[in-house]
N, C-alpha and C. Protein backbone atom coordinates (compact mmCIF):
# COMPACT_ATOMS: atom_id res chain seq x y z
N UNK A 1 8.16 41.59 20.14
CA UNK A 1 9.00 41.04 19.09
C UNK A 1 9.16 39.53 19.24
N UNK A 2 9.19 39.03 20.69
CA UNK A 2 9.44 37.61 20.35
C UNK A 2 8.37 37.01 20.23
N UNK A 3 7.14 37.38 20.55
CA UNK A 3 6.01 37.08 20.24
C UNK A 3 5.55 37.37 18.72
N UNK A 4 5.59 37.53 17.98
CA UNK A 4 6.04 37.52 16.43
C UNK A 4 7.09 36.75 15.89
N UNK A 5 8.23 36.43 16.72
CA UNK A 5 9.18 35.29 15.91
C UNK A 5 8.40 33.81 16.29
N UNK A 6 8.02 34.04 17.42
CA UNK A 6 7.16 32.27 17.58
C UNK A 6 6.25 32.60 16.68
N UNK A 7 4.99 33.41 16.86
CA UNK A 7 3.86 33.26 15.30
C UNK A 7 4.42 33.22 14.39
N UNK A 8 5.67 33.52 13.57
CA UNK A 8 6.61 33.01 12.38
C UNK A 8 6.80 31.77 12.34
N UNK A 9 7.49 31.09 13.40
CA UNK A 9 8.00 29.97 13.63
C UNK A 9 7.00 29.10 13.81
N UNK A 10 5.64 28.97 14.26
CA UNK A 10 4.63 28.07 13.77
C UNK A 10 4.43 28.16 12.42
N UNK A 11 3.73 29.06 12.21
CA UNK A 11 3.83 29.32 10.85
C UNK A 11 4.44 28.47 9.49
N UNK A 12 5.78 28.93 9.82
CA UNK A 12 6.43 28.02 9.09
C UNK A 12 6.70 26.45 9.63
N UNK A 13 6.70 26.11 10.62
CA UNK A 13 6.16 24.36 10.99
C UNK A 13 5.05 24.11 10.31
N UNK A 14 3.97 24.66 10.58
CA UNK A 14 3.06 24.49 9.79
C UNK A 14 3.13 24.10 8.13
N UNK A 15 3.36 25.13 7.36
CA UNK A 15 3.59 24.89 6.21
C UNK A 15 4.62 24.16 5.78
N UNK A 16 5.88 23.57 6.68
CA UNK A 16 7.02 22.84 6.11
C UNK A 16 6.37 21.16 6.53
N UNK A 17 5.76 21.15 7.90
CA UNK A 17 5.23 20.09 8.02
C UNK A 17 4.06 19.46 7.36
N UNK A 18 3.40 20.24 6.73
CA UNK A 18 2.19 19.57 5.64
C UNK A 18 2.29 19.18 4.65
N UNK A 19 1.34 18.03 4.47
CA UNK A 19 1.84 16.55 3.39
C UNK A 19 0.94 17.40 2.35
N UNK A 20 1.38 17.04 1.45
CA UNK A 20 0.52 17.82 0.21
C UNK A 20 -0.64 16.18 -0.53
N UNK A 21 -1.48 16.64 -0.75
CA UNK A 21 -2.65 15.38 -0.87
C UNK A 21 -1.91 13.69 -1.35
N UNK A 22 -1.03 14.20 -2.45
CA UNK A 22 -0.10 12.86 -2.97
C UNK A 22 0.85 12.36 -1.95
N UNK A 23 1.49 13.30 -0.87
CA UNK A 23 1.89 12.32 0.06
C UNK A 23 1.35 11.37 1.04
N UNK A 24 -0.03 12.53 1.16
CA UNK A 24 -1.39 11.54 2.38
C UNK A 24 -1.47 9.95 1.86
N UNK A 25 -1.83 9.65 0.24
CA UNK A 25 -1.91 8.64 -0.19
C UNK A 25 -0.64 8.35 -0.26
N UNK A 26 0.44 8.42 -0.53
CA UNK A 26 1.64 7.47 -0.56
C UNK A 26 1.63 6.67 0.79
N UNK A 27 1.32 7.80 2.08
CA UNK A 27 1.66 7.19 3.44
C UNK A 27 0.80 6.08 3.64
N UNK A 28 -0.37 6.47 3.23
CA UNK A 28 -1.31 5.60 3.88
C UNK A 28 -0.73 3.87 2.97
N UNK A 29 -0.53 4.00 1.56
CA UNK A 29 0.30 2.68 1.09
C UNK A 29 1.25 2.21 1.73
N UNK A 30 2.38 3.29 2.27
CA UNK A 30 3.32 2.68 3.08
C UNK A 30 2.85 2.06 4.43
N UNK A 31 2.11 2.98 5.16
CA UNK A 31 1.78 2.14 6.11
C UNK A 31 0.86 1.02 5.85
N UNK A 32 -0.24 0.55 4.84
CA UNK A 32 0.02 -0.45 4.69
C UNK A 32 0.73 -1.23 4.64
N UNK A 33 1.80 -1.62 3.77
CA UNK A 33 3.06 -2.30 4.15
C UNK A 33 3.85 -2.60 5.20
N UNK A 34 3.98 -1.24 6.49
CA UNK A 34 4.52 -1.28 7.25
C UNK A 34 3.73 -2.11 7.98
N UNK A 35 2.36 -2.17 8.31
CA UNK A 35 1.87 -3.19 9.27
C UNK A 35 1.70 -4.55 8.68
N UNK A 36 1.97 -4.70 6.90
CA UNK A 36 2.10 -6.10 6.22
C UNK A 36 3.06 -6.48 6.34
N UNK A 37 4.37 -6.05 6.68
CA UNK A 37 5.78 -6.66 6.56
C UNK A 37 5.65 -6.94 8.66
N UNK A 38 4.97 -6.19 9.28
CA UNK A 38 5.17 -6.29 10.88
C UNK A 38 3.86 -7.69 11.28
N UNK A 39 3.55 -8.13 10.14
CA UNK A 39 1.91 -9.18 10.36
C UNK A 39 1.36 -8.27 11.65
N UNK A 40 0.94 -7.07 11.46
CA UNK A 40 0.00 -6.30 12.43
C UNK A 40 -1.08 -5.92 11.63
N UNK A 41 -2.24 -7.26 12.10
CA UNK A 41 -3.78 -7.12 11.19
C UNK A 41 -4.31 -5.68 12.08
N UNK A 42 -4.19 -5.07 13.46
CA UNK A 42 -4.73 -4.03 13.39
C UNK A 42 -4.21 -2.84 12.50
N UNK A 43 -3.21 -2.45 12.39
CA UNK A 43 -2.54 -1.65 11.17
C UNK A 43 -3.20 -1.75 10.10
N UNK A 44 -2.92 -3.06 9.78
CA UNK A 44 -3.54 -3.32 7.96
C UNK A 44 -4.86 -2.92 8.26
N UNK A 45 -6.05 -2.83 9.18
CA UNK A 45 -7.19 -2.95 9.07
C UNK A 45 -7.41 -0.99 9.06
N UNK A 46 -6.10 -0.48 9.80
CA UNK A 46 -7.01 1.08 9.94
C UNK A 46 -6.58 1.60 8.47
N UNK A 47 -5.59 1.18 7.75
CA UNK A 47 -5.75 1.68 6.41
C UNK A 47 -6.65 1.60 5.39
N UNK A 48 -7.24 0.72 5.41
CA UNK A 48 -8.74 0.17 4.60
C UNK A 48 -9.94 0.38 5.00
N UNK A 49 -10.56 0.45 4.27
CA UNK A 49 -12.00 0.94 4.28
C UNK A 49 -13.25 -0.61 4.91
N UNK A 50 -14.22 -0.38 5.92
CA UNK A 50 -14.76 -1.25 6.27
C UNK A 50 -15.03 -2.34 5.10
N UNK A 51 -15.42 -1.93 3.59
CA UNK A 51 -16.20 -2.47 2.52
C UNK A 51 -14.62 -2.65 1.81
N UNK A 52 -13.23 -2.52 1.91
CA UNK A 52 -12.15 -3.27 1.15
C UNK A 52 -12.42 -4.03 0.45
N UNK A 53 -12.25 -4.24 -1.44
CA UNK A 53 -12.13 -5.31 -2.02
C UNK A 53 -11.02 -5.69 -2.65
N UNK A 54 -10.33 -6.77 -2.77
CA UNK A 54 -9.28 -6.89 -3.14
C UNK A 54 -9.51 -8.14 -4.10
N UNK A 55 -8.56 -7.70 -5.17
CA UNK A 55 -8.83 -8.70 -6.33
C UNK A 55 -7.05 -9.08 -6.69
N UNK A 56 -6.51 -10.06 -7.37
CA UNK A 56 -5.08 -10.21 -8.11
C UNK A 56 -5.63 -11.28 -9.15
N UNK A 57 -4.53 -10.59 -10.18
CA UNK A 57 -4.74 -11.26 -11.70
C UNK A 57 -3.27 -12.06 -12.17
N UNK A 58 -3.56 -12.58 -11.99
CA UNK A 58 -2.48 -13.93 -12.46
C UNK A 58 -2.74 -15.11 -13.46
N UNK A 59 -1.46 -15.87 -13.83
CA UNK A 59 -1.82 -17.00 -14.63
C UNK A 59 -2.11 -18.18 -13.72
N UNK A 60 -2.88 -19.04 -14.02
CA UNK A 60 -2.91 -20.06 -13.48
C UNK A 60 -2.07 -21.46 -14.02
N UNK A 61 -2.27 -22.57 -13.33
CA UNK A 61 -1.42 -23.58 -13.52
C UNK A 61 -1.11 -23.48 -15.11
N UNK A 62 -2.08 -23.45 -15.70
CA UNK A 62 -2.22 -24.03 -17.43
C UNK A 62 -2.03 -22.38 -18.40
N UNK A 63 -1.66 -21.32 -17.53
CA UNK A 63 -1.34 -20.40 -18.23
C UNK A 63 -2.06 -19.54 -18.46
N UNK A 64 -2.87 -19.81 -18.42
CA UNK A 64 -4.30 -18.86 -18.90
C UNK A 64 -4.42 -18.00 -17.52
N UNK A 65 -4.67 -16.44 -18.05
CA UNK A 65 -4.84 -15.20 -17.04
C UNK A 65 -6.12 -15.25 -16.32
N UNK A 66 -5.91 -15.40 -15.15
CA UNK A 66 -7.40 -15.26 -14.35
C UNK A 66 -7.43 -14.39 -13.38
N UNK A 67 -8.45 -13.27 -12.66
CA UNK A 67 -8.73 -12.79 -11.88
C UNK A 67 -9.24 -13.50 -10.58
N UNK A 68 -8.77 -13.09 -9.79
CA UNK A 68 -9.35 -13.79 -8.57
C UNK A 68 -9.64 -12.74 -7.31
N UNK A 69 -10.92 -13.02 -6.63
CA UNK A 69 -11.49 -11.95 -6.06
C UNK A 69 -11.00 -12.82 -4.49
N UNK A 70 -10.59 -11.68 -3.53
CA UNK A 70 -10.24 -12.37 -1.96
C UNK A 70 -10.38 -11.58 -1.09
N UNK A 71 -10.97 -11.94 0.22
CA UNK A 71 -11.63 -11.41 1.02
C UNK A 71 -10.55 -10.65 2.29
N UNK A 72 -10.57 -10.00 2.56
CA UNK A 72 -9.34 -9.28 3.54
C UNK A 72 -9.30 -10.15 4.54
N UNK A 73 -10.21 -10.50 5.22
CA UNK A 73 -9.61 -11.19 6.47
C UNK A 73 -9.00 -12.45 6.09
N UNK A 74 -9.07 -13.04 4.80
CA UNK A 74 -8.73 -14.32 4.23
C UNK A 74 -7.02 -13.82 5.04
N UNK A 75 -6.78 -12.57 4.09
CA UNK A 75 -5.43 -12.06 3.71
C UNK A 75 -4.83 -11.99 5.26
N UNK A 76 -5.37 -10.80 6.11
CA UNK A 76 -4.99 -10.79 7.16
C UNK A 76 -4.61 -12.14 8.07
N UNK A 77 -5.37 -12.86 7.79
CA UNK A 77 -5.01 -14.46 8.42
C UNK A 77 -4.19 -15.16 7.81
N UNK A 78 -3.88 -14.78 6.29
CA UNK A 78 -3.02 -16.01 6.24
C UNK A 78 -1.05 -15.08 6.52
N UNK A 79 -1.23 -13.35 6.76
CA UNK A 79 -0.03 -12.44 6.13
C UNK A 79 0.18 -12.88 8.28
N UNK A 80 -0.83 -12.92 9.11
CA UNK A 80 -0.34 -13.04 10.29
C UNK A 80 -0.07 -14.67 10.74
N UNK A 81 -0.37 -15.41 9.95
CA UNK A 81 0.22 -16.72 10.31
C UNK A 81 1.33 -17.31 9.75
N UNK A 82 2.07 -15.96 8.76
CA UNK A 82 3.45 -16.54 8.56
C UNK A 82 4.30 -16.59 9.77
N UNK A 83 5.21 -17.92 9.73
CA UNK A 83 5.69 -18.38 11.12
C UNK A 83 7.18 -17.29 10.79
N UNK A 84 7.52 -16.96 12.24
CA UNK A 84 8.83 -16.50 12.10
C UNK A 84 10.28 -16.47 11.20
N UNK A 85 9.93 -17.69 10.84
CA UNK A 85 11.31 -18.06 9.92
C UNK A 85 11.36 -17.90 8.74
N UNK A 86 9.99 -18.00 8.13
CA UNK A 86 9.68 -17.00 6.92
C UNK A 86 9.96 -15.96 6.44
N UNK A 87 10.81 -15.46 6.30
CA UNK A 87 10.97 -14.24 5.62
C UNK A 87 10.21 -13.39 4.68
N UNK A 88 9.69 -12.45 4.41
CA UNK A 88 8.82 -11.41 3.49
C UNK A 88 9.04 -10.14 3.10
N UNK A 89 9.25 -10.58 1.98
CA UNK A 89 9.16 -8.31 1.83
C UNK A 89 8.53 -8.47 0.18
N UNK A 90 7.62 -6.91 0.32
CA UNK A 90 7.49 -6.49 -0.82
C UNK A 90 7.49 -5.38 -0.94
N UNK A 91 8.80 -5.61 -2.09
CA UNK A 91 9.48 -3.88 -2.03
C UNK A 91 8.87 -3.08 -3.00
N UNK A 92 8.25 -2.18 -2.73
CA UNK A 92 7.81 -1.05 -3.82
C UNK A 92 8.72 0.01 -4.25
N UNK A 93 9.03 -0.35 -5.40
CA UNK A 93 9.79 0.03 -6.48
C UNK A 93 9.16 1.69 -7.36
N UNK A 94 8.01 2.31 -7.26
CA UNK A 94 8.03 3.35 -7.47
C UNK A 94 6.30 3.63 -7.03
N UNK A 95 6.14 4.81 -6.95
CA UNK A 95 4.94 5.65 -6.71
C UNK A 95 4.27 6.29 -7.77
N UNK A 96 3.42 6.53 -8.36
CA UNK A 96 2.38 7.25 -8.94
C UNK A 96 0.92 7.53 -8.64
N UNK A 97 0.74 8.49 -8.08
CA UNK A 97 -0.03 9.03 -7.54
C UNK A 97 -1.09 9.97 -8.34
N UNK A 98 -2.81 10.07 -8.43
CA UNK A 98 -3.33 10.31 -8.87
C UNK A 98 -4.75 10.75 -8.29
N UNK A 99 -5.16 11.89 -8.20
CA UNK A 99 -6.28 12.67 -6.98
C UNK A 99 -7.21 13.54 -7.76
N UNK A 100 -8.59 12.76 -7.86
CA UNK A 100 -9.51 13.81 -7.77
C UNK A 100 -10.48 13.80 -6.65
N UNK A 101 -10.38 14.86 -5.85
CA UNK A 101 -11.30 15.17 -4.85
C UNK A 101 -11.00 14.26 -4.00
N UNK A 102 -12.05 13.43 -3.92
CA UNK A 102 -12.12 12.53 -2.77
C UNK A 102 -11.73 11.25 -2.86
N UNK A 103 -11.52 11.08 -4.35
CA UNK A 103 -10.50 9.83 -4.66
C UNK A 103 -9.66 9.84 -5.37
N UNK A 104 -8.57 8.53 -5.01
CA UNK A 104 -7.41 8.99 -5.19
C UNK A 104 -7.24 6.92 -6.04
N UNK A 105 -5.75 7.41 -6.75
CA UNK A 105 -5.26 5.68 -7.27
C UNK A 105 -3.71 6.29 -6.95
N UNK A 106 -2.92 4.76 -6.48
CA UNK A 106 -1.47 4.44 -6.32
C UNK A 106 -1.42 3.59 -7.18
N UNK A 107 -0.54 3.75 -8.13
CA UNK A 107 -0.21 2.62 -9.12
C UNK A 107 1.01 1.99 -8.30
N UNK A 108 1.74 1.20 -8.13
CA UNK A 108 2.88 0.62 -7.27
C UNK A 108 3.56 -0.66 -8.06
N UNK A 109 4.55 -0.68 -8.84
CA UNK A 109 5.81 -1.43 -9.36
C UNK A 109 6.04 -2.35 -8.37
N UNK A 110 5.93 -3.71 -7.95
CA UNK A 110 6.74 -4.04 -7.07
C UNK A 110 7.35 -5.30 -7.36
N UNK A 111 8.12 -6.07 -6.53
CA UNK A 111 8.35 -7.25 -6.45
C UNK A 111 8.85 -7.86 -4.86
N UNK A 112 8.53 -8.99 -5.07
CA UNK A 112 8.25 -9.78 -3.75
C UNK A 112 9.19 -10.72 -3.43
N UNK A 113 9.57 -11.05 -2.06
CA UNK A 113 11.21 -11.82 -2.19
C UNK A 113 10.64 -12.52 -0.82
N UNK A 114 11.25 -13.82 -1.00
CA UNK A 114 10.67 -15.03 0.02
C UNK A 114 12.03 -15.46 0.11
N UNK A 115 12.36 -15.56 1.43
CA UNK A 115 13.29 -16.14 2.44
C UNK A 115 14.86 -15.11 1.37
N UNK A 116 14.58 -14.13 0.93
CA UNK A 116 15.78 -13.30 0.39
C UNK A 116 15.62 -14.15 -0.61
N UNK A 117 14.49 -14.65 -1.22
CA UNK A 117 15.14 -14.74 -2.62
C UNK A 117 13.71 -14.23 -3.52
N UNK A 118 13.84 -13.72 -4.93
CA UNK A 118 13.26 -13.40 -5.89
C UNK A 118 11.62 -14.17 -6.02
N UNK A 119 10.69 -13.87 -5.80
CA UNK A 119 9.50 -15.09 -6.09
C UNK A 119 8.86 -14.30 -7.16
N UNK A 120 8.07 -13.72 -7.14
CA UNK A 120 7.38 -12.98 -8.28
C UNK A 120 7.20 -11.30 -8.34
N UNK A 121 6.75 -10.55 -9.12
CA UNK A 121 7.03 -8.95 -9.33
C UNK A 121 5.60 -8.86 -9.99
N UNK A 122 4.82 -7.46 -9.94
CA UNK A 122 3.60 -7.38 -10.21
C UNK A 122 3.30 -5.60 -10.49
N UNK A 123 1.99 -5.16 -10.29
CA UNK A 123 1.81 -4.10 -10.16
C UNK A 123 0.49 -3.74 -9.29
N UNK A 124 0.67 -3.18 -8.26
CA UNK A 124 -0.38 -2.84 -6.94
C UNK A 124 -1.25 -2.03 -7.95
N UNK A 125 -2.57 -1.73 -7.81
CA UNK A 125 -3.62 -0.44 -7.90
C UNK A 125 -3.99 -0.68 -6.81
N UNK A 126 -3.97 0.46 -5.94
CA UNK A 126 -4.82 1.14 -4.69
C UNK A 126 -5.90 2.28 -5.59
N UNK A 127 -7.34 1.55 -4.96
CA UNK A 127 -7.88 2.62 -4.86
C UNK A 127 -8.15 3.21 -3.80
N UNK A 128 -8.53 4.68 -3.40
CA UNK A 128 -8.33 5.23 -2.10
C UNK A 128 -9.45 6.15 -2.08
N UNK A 129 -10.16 6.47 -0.77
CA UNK A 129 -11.12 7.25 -0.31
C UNK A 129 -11.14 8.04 0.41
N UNK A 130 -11.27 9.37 0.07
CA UNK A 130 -10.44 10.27 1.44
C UNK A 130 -12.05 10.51 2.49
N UNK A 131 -12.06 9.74 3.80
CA UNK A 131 -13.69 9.61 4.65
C UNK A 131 -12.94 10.72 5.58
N UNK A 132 -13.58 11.48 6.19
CA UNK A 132 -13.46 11.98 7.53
C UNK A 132 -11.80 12.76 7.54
N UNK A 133 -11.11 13.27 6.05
CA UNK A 133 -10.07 13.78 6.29
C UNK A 133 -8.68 12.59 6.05
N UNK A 134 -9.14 11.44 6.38
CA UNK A 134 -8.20 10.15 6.17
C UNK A 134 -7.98 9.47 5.08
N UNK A 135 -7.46 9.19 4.38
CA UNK A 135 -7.31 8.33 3.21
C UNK A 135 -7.50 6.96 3.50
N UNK A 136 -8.38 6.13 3.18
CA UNK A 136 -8.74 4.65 3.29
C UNK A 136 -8.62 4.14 2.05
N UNK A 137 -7.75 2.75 2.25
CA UNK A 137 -7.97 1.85 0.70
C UNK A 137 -9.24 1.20 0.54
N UNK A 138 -9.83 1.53 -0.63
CA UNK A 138 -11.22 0.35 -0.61
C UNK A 138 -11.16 -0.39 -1.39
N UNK A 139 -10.05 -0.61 -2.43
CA UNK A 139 -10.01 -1.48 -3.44
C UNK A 139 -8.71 -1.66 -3.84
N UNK A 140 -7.83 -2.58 -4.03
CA UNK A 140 -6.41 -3.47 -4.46
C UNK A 140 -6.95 -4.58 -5.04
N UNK A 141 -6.58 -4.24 -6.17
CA UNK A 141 -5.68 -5.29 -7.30
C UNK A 141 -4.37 -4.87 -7.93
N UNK A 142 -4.16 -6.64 -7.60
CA UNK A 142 -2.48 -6.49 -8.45
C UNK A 142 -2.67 -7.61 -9.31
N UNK A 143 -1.38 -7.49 -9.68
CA UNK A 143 -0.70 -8.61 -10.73
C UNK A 143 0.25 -9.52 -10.36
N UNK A 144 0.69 -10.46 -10.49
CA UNK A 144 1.55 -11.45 -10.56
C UNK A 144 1.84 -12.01 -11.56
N UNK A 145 3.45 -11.82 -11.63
CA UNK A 145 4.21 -12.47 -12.43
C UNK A 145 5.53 -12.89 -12.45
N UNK A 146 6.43 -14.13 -13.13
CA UNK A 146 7.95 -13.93 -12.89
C UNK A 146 8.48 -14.29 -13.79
N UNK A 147 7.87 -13.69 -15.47
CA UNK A 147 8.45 -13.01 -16.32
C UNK A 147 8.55 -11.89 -16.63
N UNK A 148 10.00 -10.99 -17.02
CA UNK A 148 9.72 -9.80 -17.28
C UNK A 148 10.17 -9.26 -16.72
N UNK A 149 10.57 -9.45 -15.34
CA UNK A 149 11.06 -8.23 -13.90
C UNK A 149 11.81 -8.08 -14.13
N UNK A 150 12.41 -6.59 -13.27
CA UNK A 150 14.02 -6.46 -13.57
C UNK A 150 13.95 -6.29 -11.93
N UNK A 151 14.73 -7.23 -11.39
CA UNK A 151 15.26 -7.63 -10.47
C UNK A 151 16.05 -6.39 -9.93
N UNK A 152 15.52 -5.43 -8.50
CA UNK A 152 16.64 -4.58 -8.13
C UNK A 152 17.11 -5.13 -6.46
């Protein structure tokens, strides 16, 4: 008999502890973040895929919308050479999650706050690759902007 309440009791660990495919990709976004807000380039690097491309679409000086294509380690070097006193966060404001098979998209609401104050608000696309059981990002673009936000 008690050997049947433990095979129950895995059992149900088992099934209460398993991420269902949309949480695998949420985590793997969060922990992105978590090693972007900690400037830990090894973190940021095991979430992404060797071939990562990352693009953001913004206005430029004169207004006009441009895409701009940037290289990860650009990123990683410049997110780990913010000096201490800098402050950073970018808070993601909601999840949407989207899975076929082996790939997956995070749409992500966010906005971005420098030294606690308001700088600009955008929208993340992760694309995601599930290799070897793991979810890897291989592709981010966002947006930038600081009209429009609603400030939470």
């Amino acid at each position: 008999m008690k050997g049947l309440f433990t095979i129950l009791y895995f059992c149900m660990c088992t099934i209460l502890c398993a991420q269902t495919p949309k949480e695998e990709v949420k985590n793997t976004v969060k922990d992105f973040f978590k090693s972007f807000h900690a400037q830990d380039s090894v973190g940021m690097q095991k979430t992404v895929h060797d071939d990562v491309v990352l693009q953001t679409i913004g206005a430029g000086k004169d207004g006009v919308q441009r895409i701009r294509t940037e290289n990860f380690d650009d990123l990683i070097r410049s997110i780990t050479s913010i000096p201490d006193s800098v402050k950073f966060e970018e808070r993601i404001l909601d999840y949407s999650v989207q899975i076929d098979g082996a790939m997956a998209n995070a749409w992500t609401p966010y906005e971005f706050w420098l030294n606690n104050e308001f700088h600009h608000c955008g929208v993340n696309s992760f694309q995601l690759f599930k290799e070897a059981g793991t979810w890897k990002i291989i592709y981010l673009i966002d947006t930038r902007r600081r009209e429009g936000c609603q400030q939470q």
